[in-house]
Protein backbone atom coordinates (compact mmCIF):
# COMPACT_ATOMS: atom_id res chain seq x y z
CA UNK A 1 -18.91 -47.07 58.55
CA UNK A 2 -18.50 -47.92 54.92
CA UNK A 3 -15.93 -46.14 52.93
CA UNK A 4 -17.90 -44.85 50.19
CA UNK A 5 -17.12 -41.62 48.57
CA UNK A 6 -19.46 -38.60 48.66
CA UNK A 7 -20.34 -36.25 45.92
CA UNK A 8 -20.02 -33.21 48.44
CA UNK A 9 -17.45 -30.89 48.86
CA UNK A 10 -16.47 -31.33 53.22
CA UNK A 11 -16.72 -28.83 55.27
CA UNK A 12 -13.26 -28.37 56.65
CA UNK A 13 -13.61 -25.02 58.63
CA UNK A 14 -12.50 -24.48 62.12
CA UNK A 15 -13.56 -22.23 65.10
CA UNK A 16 -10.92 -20.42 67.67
CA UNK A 17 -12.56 -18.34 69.72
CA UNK A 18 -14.13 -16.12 67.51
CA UNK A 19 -11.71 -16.69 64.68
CA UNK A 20 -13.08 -18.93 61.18
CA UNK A 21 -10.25 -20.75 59.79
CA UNK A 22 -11.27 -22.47 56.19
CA UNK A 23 -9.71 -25.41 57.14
CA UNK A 24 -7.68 -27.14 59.93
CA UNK A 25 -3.97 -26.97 58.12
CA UNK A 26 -1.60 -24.29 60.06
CA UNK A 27 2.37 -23.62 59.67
CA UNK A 28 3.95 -24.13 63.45
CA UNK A 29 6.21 -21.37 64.62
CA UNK A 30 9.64 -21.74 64.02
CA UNK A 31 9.39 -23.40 60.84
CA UNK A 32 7.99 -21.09 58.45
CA UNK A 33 10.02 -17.69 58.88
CA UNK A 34 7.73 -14.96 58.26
CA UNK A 35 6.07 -16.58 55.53
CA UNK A 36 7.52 -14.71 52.10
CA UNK A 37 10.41 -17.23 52.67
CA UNK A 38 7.68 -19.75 51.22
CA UNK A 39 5.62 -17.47 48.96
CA UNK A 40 7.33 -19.50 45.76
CA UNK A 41 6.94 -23.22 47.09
CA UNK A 42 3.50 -23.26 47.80
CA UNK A 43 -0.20 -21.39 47.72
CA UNK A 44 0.14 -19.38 50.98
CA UNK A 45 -3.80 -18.49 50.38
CA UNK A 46 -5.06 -22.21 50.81
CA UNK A 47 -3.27 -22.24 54.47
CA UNK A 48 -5.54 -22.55 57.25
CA UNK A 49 -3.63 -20.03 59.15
CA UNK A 50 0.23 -19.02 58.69
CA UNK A 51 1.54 -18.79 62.42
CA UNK A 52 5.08 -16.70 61.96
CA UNK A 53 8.21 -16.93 64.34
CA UNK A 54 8.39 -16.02 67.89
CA UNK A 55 8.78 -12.36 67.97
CA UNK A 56 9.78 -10.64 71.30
CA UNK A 57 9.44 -6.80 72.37
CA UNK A 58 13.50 -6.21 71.54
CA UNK A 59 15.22 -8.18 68.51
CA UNK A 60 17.13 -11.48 69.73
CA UNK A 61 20.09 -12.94 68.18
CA UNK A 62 19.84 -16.89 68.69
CA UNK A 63 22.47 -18.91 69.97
CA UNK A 64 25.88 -19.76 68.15
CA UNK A 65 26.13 -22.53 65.50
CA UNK A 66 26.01 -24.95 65.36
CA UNK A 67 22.48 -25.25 65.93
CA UNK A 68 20.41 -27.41 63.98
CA UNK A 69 21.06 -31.24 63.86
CA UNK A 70 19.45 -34.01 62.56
CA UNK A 71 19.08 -36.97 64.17
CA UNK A 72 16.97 -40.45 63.73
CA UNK A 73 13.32 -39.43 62.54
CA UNK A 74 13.88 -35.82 63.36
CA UNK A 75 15.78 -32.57 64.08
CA UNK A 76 17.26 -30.92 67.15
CA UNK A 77 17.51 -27.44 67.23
CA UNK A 78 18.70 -24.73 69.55
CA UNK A 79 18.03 -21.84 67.26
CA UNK A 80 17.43 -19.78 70.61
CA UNK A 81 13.99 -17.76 69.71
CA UNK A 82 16.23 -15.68 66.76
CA UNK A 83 13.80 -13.01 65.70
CA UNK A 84 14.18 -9.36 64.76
CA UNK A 85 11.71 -7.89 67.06
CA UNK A 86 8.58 -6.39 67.35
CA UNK A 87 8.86 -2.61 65.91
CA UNK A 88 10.62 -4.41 62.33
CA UNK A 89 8.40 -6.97 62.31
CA UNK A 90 5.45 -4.54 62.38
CA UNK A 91 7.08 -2.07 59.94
CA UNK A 92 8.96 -4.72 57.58
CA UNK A 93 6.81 -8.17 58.03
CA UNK A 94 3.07 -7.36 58.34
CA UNK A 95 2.93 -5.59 55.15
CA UNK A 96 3.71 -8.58 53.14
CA UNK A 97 1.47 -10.82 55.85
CA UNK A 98 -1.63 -8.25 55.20
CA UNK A 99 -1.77 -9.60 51.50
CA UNK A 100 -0.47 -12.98 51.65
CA UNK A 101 -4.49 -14.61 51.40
CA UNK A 102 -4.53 -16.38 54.49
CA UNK A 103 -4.92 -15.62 58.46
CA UNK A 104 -2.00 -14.79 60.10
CA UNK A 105 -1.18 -15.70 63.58
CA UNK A 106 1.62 -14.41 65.80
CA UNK A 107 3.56 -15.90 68.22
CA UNK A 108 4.74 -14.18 71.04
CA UNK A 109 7.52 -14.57 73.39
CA UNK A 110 9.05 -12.79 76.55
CA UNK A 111 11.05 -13.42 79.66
CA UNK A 112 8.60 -11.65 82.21
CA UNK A 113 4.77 -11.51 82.30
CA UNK A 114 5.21 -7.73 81.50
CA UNK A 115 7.10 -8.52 78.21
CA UNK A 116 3.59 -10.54 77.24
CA UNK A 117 1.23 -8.09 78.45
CA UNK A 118 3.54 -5.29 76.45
CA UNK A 119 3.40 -7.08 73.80
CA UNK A 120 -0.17 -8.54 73.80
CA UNK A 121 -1.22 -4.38 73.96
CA UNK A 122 0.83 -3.74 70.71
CA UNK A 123 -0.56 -6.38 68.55
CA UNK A 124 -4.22 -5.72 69.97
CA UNK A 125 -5.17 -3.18 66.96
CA UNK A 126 -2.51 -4.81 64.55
CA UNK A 127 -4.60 -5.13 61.39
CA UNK A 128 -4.05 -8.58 59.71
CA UNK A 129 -3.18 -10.40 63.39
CA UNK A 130 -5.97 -12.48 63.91
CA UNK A 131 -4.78 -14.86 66.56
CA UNK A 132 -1.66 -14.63 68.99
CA UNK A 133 -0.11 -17.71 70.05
CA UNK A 134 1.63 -17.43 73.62
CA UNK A 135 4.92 -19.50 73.38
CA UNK A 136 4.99 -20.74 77.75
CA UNK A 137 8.00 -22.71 76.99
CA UNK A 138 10.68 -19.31 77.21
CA UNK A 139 12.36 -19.09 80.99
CA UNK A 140 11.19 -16.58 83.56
CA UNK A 141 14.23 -14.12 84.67
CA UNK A 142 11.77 -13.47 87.75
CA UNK A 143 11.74 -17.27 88.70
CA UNK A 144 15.59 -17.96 88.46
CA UNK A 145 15.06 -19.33 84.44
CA UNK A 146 11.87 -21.77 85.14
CA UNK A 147 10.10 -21.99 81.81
CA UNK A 148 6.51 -20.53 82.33
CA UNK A 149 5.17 -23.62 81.10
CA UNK A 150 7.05 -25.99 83.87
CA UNK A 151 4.09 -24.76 86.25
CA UNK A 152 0.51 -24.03 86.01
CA UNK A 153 0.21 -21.20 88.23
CA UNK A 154 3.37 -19.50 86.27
CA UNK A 155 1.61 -20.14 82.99
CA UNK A 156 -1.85 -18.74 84.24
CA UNK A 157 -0.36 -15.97 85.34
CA UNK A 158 0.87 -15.21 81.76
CA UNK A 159 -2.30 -16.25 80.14
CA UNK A 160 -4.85 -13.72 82.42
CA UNK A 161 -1.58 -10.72 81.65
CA UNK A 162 -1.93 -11.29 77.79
CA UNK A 163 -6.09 -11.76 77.84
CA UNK A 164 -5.76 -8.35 79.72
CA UNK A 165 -4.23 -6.53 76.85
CA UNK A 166 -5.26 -9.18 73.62
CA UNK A 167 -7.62 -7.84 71.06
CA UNK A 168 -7.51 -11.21 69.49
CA UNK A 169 -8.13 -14.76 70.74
CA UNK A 170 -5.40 -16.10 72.44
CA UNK A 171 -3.41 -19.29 71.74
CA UNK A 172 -1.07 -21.67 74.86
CA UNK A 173 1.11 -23.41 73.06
CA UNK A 174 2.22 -25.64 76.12
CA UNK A 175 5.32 -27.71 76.66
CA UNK A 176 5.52 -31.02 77.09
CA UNK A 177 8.16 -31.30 79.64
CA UNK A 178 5.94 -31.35 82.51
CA UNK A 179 5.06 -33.95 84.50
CA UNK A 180 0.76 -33.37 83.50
CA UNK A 181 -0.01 -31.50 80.51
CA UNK A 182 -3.44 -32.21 81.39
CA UNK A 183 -3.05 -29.81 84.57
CA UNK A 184 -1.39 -27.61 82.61
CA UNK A 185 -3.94 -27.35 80.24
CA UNK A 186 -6.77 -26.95 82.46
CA UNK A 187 -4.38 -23.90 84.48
CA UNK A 188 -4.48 -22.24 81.17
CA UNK A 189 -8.50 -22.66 80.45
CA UNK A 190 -9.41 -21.43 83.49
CA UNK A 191 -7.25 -18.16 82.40
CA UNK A 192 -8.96 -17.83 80.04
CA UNK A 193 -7.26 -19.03 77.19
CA UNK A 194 -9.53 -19.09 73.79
CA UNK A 195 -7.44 -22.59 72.64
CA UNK A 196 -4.24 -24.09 73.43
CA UNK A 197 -1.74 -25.62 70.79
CA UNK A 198 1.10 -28.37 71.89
CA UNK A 199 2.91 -29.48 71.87
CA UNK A 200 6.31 -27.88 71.98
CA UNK A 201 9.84 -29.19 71.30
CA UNK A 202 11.32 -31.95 73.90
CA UNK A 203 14.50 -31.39 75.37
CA UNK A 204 16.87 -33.53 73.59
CA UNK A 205 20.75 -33.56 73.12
CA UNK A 206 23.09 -35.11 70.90
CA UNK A 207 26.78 -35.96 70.86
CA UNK A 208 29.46 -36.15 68.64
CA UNK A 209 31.67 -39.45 69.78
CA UNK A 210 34.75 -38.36 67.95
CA UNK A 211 35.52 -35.21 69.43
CA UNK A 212 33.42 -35.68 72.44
CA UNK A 213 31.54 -33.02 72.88
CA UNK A 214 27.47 -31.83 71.95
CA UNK A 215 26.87 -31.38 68.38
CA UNK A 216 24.82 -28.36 69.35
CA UNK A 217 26.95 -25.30 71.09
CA UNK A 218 24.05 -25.08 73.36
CA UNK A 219 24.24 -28.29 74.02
CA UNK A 220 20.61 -29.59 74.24
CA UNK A 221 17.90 -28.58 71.87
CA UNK A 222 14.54 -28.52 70.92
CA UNK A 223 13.68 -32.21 69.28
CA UNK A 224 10.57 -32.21 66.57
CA UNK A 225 9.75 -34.40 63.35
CA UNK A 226 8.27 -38.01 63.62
CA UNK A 227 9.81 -38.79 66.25
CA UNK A 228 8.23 -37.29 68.69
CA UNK A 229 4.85 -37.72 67.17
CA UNK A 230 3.94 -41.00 69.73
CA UNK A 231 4.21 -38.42 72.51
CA UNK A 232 2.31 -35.50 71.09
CA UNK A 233 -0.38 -37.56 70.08
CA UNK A 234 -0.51 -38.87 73.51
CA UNK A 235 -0.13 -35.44 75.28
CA UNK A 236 -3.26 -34.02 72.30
CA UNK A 237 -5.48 -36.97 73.20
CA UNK A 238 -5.31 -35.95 77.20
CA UNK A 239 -5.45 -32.52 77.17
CA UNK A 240 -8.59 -32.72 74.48
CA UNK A 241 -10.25 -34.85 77.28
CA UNK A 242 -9.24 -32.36 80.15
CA UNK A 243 -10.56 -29.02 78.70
CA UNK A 244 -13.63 -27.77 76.20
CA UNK A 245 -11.77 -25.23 74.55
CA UNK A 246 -10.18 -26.66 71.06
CA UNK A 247 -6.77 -28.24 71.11
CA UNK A 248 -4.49 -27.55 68.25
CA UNK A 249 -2.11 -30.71 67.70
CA UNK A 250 1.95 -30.39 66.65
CA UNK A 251 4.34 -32.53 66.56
CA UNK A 252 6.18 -34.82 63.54
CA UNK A 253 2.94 -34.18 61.29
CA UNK A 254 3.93 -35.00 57.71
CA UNK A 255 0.74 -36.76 56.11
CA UNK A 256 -3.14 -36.47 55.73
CA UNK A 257 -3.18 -39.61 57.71
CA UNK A 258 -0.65 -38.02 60.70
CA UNK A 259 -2.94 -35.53 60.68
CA UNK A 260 -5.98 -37.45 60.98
CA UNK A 261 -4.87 -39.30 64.10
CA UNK A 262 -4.50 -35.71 66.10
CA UNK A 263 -8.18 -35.34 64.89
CA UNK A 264 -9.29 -38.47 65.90
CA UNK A 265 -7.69 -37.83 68.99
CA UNK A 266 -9.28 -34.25 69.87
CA UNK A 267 -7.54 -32.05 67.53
CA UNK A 268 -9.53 -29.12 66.34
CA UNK A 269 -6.64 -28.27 64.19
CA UNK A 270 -3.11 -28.92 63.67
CA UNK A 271 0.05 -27.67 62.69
CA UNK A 272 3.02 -29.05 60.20
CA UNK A 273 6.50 -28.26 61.29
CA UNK A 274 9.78 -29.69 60.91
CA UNK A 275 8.19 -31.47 57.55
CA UNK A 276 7.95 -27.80 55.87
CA UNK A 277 12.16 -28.15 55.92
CA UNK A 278 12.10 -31.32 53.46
CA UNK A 279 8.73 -31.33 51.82
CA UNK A 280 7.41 -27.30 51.07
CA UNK A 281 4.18 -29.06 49.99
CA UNK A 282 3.48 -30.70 52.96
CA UNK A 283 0.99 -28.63 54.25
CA UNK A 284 -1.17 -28.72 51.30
CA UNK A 285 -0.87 -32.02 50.83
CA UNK A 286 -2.57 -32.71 53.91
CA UNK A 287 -5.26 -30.28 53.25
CA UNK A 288 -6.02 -32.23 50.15
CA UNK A 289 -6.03 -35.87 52.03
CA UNK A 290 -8.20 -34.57 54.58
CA UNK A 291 -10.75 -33.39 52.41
CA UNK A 292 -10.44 -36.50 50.48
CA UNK A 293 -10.61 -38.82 53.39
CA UNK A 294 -14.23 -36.69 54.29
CA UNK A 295 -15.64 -37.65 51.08
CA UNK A 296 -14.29 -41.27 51.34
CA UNK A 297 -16.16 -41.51 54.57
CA UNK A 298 -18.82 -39.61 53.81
CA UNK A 299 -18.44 -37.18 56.46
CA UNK A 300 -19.96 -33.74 55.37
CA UNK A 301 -17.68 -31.25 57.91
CA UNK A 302 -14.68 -32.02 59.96
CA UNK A 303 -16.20 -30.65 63.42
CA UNK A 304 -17.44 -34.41 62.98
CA UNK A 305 -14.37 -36.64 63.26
CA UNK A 306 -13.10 -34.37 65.67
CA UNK A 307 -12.30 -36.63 68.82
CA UNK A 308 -14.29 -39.65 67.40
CA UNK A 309 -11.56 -41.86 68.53
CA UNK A 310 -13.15 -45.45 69.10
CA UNK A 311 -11.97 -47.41 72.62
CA UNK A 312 -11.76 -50.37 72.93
């Protein structure tokens, strides 16, 4: 195909379940507060979606600093799922997210499948919560600390709890510590998950040599930015092949062109992270590069570059 500019505005919009996003451009959990922290660097309203911080049934206080470290072509962090809890977040944060201009998304987070399921019921008649996003990656107290997402019958289990209860369509983010995020990915389709997003954080750690001991007080941490964007990309491109639901790609997406690849490779959507830290604009930025590379290509929607990776 010739790159040859069209006259025609793309069509960028994106289907979840029964949700229309106006185009493919979300902020990844973790990384954009609960949005008003950004209201002055950017246009909240041209945002895809704006997915908010983990939020839990009772408030959580993180873990102790230090716990954020950079390290080469990325952060680690071990921030420890910090949030101030459901009932403030419904009486303090939605107001502001009800008139911010785009969809809002919420995370959610818990340490047993009831936590999900309590907290899937809540946010079911939420006005302004059009999506939840199930975080898999937390431990389960019932399992001895297993992350949810370390097995796929743990993470179905959660997934069928919160479709119980969800008035919304429902979200996996999975982890990518497994040993075959394709399994997992298909475990959480058959649940009946509406899409899935990954992936998560890898375990990382890193150590100060003078004194010896972890940078981070937790010791290891969650490791995001371009480093790890090899392996997401990877991990996208599988689980797009493995299931027919759409596939939301994260991980060290910081350009039109980063985001492009997860496209290529099966993305539906994706979602800009640790780049929000060090470049506010990122996210519209890559709006604008998308939409530009359409035209360039002359491809009139992006449901049509969606997994149109060539092989070789």
């Amino acid at each position: 195909m010739t790159a040859q500019a069209s006259t025609t505005t793309p069509d960028l919009r994106v289907h979840i379940g029964n949700l229309v996003l106006t185009n493919p451009v979300m902020t990844a959990s973790g990384t954009f507060g609960y949005g008003a922290e950004f209201a002055g660097l950017l246009d909240l309203s041209r945002l895809g979606a704006l997915i908010v911080k983990g939020i839990s049934l009772a408030p959580r206080a993180g873990n102790p600093p230090p716990r954020i470290v950079e390290t080469a072509c990325g952060m680690l962090n071990a921030i420890g799922l910090e949030n101030v809890g459901l009932e403030r977040f419904l009486s303090e944060k939605m107001p502001y997210l009800r008139q911010c201009g785009t969809r809002v998304i919420v995370n959610i987070l818990g340490d047993t499948v009831d936590e999900y399921a309590q907290l899937a019921d809540r946010f079911a008649t939420v006005q302004g919560v059009e999506a939840l996003e199930v975080n898999i990656s937390c431990p389960n107290v019932d399992k001895g600390g297993v992350a949810f997402g370390a097995e796929p019958d743990m993470a179905a289990s959660v997934v069928r709890a919160v479709k119980q209860y969800a008035g919304q369509p429902v979200i996996v983010k999975l982890s990518p510590n497994v040993t075959d995020i394709a399994l997992m990915a298909r475990a959480v389709e058959e649940a009946g998950a509406d899409a899935i997003s990954l992936i998560n954080t890898l375990i990382g750690m890193a150590i100060d040599i003078h004194s010896r001991r972890p940078k981070l007080a937790n010791r290891t941490g969650g490791l995001s930015g371009p480093a790890v964007k090899p392996v997401a990309l990877r991990m996208v491109w599988q689980a797009a092949q493995a299931v027919r639901i759409p596939v939301i790609g994260i991980g060290g997406i910081a350009t039109a062109e980063d985001a492009l690849e997860f496209i290529l490779a099966g993305a539906s959507a994706v979602q800009v992270g640790t780049a929000n830290f060090y470049n506010p604009q990122a996210a519209m930025e890559i709006i604008d590069g998308i939409s530009a590379y359409l035209s360039r290509y002359q491809e009139s929607s992006l449901a049509a570059l969606v997994g149109s990776l060539r092989h070789v």
